[in-house]
N, C-alpha and C. Protein backbone atom coordinates (compact mmCIF):
# COMPACT_ATOMS: atom_id res chain seq x y z
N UNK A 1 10.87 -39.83 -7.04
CA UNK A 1 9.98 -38.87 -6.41
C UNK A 1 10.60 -37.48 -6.53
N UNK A 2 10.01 -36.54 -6.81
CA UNK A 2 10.68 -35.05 -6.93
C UNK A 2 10.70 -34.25 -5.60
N UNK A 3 11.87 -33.51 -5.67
CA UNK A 3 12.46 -33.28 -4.38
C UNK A 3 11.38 -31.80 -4.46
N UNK A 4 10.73 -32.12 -2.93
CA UNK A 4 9.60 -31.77 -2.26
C UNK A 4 10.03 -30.59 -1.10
N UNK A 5 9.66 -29.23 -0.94
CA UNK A 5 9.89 -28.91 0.32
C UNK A 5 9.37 -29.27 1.24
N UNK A 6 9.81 -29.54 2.93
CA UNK A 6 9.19 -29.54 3.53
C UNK A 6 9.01 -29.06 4.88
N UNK A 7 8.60 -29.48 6.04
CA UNK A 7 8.54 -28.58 7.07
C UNK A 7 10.18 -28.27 7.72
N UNK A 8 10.82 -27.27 8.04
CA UNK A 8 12.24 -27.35 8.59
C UNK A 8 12.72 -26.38 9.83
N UNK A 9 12.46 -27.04 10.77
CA UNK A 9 12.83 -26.19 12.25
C UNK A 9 13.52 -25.19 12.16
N UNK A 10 14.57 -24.85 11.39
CA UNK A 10 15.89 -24.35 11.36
C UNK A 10 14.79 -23.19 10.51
N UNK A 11 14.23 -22.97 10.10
CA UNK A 11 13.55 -21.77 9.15
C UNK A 11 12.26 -21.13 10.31
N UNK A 12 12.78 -19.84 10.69
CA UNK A 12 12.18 -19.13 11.85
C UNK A 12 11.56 -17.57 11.46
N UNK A 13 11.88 -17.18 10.10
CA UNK A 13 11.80 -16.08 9.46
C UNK A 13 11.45 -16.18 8.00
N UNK A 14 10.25 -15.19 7.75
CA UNK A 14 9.56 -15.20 6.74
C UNK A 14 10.70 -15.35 5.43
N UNK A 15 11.67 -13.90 5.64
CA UNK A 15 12.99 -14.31 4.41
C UNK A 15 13.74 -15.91 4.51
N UNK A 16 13.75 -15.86 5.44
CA UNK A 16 14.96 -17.41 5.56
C UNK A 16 13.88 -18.59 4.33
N UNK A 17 12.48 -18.36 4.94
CA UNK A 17 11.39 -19.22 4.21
C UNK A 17 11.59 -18.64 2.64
N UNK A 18 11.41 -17.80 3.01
CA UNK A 18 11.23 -17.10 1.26
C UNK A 18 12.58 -17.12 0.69
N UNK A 19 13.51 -17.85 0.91
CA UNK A 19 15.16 -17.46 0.51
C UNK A 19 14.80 -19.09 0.13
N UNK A 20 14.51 -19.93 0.84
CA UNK A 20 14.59 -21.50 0.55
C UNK A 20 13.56 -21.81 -0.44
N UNK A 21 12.09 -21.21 -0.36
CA UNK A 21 11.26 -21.49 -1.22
C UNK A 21 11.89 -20.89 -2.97
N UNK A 22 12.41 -19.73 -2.80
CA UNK A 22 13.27 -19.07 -4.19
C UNK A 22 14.03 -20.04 -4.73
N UNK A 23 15.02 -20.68 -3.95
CA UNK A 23 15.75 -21.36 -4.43
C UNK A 23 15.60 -22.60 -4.96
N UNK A 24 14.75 -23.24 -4.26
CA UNK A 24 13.78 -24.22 -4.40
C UNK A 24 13.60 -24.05 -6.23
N UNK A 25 12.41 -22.94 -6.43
CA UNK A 25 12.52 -23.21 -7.46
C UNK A 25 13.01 -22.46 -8.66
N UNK A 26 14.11 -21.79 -8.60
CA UNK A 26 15.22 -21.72 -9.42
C UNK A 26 15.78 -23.21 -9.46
N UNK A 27 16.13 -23.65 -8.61
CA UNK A 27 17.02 -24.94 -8.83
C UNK A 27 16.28 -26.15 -10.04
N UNK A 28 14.81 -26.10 -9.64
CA UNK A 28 13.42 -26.99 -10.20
C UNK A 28 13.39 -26.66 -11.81
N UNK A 29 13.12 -25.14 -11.99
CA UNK A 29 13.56 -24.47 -13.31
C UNK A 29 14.19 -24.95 -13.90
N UNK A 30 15.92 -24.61 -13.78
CA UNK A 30 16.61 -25.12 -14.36
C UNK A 30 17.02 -24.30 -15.34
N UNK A 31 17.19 -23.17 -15.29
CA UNK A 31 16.71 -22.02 -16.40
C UNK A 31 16.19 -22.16 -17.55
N UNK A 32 14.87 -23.09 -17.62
CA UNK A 32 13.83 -23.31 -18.40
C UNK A 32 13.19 -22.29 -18.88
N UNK A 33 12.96 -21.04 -17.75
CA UNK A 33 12.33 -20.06 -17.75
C UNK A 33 12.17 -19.50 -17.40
N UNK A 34 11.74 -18.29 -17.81
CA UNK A 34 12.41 -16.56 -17.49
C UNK A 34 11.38 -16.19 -16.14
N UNK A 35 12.03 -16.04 -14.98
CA UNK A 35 11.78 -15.46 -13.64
C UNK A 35 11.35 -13.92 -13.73
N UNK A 36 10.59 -13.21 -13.74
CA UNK A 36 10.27 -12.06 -13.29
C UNK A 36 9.27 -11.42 -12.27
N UNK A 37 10.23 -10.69 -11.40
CA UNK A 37 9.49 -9.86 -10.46
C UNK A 37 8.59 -8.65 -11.21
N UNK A 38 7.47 -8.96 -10.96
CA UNK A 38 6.25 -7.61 -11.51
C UNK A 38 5.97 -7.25 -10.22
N UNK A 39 5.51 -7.82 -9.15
CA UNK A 39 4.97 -6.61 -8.30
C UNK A 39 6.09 -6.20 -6.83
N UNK A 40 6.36 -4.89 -6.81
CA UNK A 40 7.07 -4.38 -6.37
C UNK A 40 8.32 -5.38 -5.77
N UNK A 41 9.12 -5.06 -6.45
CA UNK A 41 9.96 -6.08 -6.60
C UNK A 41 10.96 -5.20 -5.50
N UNK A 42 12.12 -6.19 -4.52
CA UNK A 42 12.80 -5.61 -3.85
C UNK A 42 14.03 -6.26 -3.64
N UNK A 43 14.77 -5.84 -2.59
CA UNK A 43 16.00 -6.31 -2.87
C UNK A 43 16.31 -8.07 -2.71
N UNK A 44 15.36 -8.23 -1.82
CA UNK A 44 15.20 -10.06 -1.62
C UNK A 44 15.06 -10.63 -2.83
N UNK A 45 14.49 -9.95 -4.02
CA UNK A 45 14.09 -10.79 -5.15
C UNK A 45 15.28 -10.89 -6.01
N UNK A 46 16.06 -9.99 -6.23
CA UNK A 46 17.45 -9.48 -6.93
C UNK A 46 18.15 -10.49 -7.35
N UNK A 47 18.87 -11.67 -6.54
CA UNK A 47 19.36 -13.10 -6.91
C UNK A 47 18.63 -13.74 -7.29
N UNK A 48 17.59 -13.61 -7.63
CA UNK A 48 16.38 -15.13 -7.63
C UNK A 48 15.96 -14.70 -9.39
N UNK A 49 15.57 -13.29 -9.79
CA UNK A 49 15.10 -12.92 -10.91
C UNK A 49 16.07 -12.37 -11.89
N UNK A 50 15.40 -12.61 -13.38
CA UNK A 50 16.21 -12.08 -14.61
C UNK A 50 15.94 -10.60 -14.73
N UNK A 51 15.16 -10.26 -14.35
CA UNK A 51 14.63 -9.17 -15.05
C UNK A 51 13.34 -8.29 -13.64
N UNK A 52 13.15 -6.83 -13.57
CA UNK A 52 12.22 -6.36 -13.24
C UNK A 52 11.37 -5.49 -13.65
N UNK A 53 10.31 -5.07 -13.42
CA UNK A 53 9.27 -3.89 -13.95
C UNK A 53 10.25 -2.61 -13.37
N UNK A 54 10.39 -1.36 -14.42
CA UNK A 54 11.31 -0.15 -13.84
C UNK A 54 9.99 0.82 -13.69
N UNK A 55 8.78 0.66 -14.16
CA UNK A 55 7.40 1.43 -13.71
C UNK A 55 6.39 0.72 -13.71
N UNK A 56 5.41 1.66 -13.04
CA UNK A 56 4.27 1.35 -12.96
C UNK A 56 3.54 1.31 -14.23
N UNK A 57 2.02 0.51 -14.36
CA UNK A 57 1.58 0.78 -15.69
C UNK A 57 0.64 1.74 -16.03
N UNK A 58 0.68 3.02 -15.21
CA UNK A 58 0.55 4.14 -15.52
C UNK A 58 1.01 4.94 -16.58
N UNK A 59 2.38 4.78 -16.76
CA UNK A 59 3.08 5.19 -17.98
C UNK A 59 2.97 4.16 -19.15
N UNK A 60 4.03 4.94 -20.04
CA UNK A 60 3.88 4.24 -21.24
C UNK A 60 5.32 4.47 -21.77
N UNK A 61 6.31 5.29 -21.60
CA UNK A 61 7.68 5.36 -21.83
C UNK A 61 8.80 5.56 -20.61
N UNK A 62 9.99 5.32 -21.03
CA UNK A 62 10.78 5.26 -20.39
C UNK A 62 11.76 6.73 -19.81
N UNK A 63 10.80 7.75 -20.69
CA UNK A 63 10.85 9.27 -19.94
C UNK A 63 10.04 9.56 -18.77
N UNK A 64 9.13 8.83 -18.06
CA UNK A 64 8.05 8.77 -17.67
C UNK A 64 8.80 8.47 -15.79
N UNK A 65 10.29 7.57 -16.22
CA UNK A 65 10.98 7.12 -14.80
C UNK A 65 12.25 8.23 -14.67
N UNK A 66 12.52 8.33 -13.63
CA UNK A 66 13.61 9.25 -13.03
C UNK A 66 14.47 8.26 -12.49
């Protein structure tokens, strides 16, 4: 049977949830495949992802970010 999250007392906070669900599936992955944060990505996502968006898709080059 594949290891399932499930309900856990000890998880009282949206991050604590979102820190276990991340890991969850990074671990599931397996680095099968490439993790990226696209929408406003922040510091919670930082351990969990390879890679982030550095702009919006307003622009079109990389003179465009400060």
């Amino acid at each position: 049977m594949p290891n399932r999250l499930i309900y856990n007392k000890k998880v009282t906070t949206g991050m604590q949830a979102y820190k276990l669900g991340m890991e969850h599936l990074i671990k599931e992955l397996d680095g099968q495949m490439l993790v990226y944060a696209a929408i406003s990505p922040n510091l919670a996502t930082g351990r969990y992802v390879y890679m982030r968006r550095i702009s919006c898709d307003a622009f079109k080059t990389i003179e465009n970010n400060e």
